[in-house]
Protein backbone atom coordinates (compact mmCIF):
# COMPACT_ATOMS: atom_id res chain seq x y z
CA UNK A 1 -115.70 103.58 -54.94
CA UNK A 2 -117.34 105.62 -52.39
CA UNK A 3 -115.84 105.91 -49.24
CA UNK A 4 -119.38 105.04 -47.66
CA UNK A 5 -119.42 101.83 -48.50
CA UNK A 6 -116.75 100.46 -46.47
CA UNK A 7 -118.52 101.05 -43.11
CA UNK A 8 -121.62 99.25 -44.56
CA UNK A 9 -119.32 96.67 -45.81
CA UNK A 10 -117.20 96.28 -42.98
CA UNK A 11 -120.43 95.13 -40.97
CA UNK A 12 -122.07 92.70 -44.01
CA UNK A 13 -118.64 91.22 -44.66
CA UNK A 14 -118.34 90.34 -40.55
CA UNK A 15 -121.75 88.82 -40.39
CA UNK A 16 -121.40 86.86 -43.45
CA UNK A 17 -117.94 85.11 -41.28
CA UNK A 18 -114.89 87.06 -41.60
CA UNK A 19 -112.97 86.82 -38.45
CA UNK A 20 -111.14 90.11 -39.28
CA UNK A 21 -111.56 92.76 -42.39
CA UNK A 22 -109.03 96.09 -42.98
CA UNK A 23 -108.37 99.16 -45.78
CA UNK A 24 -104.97 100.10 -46.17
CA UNK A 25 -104.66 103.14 -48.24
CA UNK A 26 -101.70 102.19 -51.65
CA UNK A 27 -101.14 103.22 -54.81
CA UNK A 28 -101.69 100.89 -58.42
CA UNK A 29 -100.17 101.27 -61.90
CA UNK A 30 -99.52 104.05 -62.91
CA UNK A 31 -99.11 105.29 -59.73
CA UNK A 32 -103.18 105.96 -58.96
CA UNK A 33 -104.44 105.86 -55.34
CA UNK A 34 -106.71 102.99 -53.97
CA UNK A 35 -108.00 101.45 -50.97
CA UNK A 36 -107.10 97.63 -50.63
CA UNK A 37 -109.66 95.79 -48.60
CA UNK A 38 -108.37 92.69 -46.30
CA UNK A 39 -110.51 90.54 -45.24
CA UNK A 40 -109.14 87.45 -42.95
CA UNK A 41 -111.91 84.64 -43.22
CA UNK A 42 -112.19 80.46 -42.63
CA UNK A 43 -111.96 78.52 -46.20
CA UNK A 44 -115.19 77.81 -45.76
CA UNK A 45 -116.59 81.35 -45.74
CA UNK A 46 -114.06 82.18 -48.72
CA UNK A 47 -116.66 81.74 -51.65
CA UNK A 48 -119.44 83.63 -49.82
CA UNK A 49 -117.49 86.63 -48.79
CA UNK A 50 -116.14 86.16 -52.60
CA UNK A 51 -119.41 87.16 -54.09
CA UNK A 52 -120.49 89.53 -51.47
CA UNK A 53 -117.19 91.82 -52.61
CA UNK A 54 -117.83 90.98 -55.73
CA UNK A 55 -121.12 92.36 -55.62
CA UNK A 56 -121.19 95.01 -53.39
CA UNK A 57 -117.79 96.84 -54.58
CA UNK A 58 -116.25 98.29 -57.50
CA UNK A 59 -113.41 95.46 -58.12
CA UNK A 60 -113.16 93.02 -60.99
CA UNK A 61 -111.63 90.26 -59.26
CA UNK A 62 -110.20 89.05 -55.77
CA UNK A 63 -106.89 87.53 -55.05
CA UNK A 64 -106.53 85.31 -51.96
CA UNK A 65 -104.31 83.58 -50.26
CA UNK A 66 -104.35 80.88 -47.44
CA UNK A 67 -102.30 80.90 -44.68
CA UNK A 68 -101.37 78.47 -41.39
CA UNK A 69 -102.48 79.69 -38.20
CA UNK A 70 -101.00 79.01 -34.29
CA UNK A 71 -103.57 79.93 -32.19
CA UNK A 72 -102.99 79.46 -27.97
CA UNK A 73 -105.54 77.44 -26.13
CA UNK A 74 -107.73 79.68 -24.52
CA UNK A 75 -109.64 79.93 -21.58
CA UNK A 76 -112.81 82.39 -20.06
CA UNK A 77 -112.78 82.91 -16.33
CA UNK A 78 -114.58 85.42 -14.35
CA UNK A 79 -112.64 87.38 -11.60
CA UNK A 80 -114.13 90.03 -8.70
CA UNK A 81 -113.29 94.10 -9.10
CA UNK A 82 -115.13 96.59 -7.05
CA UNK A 83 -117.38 97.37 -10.12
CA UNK A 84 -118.08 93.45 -10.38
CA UNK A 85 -117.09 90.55 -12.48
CA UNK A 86 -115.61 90.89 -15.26
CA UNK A 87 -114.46 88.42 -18.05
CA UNK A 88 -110.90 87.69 -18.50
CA UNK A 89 -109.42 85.53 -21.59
CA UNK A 90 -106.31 83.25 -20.25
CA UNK A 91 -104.17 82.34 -23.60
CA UNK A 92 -102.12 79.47 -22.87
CA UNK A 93 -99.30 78.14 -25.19
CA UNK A 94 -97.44 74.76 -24.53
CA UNK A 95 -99.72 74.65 -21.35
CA UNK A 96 -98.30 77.47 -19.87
CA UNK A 97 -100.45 80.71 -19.39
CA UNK A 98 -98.80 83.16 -20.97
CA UNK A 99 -101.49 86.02 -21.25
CA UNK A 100 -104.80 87.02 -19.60
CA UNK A 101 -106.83 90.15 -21.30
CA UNK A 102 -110.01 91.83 -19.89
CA UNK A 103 -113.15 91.42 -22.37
CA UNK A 104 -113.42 94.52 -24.05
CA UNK A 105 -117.15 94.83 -23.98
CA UNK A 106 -116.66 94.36 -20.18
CA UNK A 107 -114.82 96.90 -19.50
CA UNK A 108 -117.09 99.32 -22.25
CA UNK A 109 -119.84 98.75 -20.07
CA UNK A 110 -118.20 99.38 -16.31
CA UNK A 111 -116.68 102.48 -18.33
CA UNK A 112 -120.28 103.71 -19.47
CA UNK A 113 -122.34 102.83 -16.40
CA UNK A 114 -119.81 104.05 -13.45
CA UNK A 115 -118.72 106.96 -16.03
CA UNK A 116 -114.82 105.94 -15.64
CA UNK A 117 -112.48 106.45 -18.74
CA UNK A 118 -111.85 103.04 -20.75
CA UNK A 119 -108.34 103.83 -19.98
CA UNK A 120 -109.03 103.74 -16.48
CA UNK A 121 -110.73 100.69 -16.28
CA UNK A 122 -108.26 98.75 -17.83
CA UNK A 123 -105.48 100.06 -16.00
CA UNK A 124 -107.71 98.99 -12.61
CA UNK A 125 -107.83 95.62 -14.33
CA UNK A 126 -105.16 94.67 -15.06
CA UNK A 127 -103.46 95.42 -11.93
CA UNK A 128 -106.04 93.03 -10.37
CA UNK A 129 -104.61 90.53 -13.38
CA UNK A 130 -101.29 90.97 -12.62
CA UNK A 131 -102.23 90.33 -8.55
CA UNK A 132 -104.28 87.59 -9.38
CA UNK A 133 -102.59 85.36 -11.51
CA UNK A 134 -98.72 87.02 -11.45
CA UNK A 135 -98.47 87.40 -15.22
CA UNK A 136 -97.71 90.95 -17.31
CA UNK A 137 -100.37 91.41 -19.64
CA UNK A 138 -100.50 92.63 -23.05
CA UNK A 139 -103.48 95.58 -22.95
């Protein structure tokens, strides 16, 4: 299959649901090289996403799996930096908050429109995070 397609499926395979989709480069019998394709998607979305790869790649079948999933409670708030507000997610786990993360797309667009380095801005950030509400941060 050409390498192509996965950026065009990548995108189709997200809108159609998937929460998450990856390639990992491995090798099959007889010790040929190949590109397995991940995709992490709600059991509801499984038989849609099914036919889409089925369709729009070269494989003859799909194997799946389903797993359990802990997920923390999470929370948006909004908190002041010189360049403005940005997003924050608070993830919470037996009610206590054990991480807060800047929104990405936040921080792309302070980044862009002040013309700071990502790295930068999330460095700024997260030193107001750590102020703010006293907790290390994983970014």
């Amino acid at each position: 299959m050409s390498s192509e397609i996965y950026s065009h499926l990548y995108n189709k395979i997200l809108q159609e649901g998937a929460l998450d989709i990856y390639t990992e480069s491995i090798y099959m019998k007889k010790n040929r090289p190949a590109v397995k394709l991940s995709v992490i998607c709600k059991e509801d979305d499984l038989e849609k996403i099914t036919e889409h790869l089925l369709k729009e790649t070269s494989t003859f079948g799909v194997r799946y799996s389903k797993y359990d999933r802990v997920i923390l409670k999470r929370e948006f708030r909004k908190i002041k930096t010189i360049y403005g507000k940005v997003s924050v997610k608070l993830g919470y786990y037996k009610g206590n908050l054990i991480k807060v993360t800047p929104e990405y797309e936040d921080c792309i667009k302070i980044a862009d429109n002040h013309g700071i380095s990502f790295t930068k801005i999330l460095l700024e950030i997260n030193n107001i995070i750590y102020k703010e509400f006293n907790i290390k941060i994983l970014t």
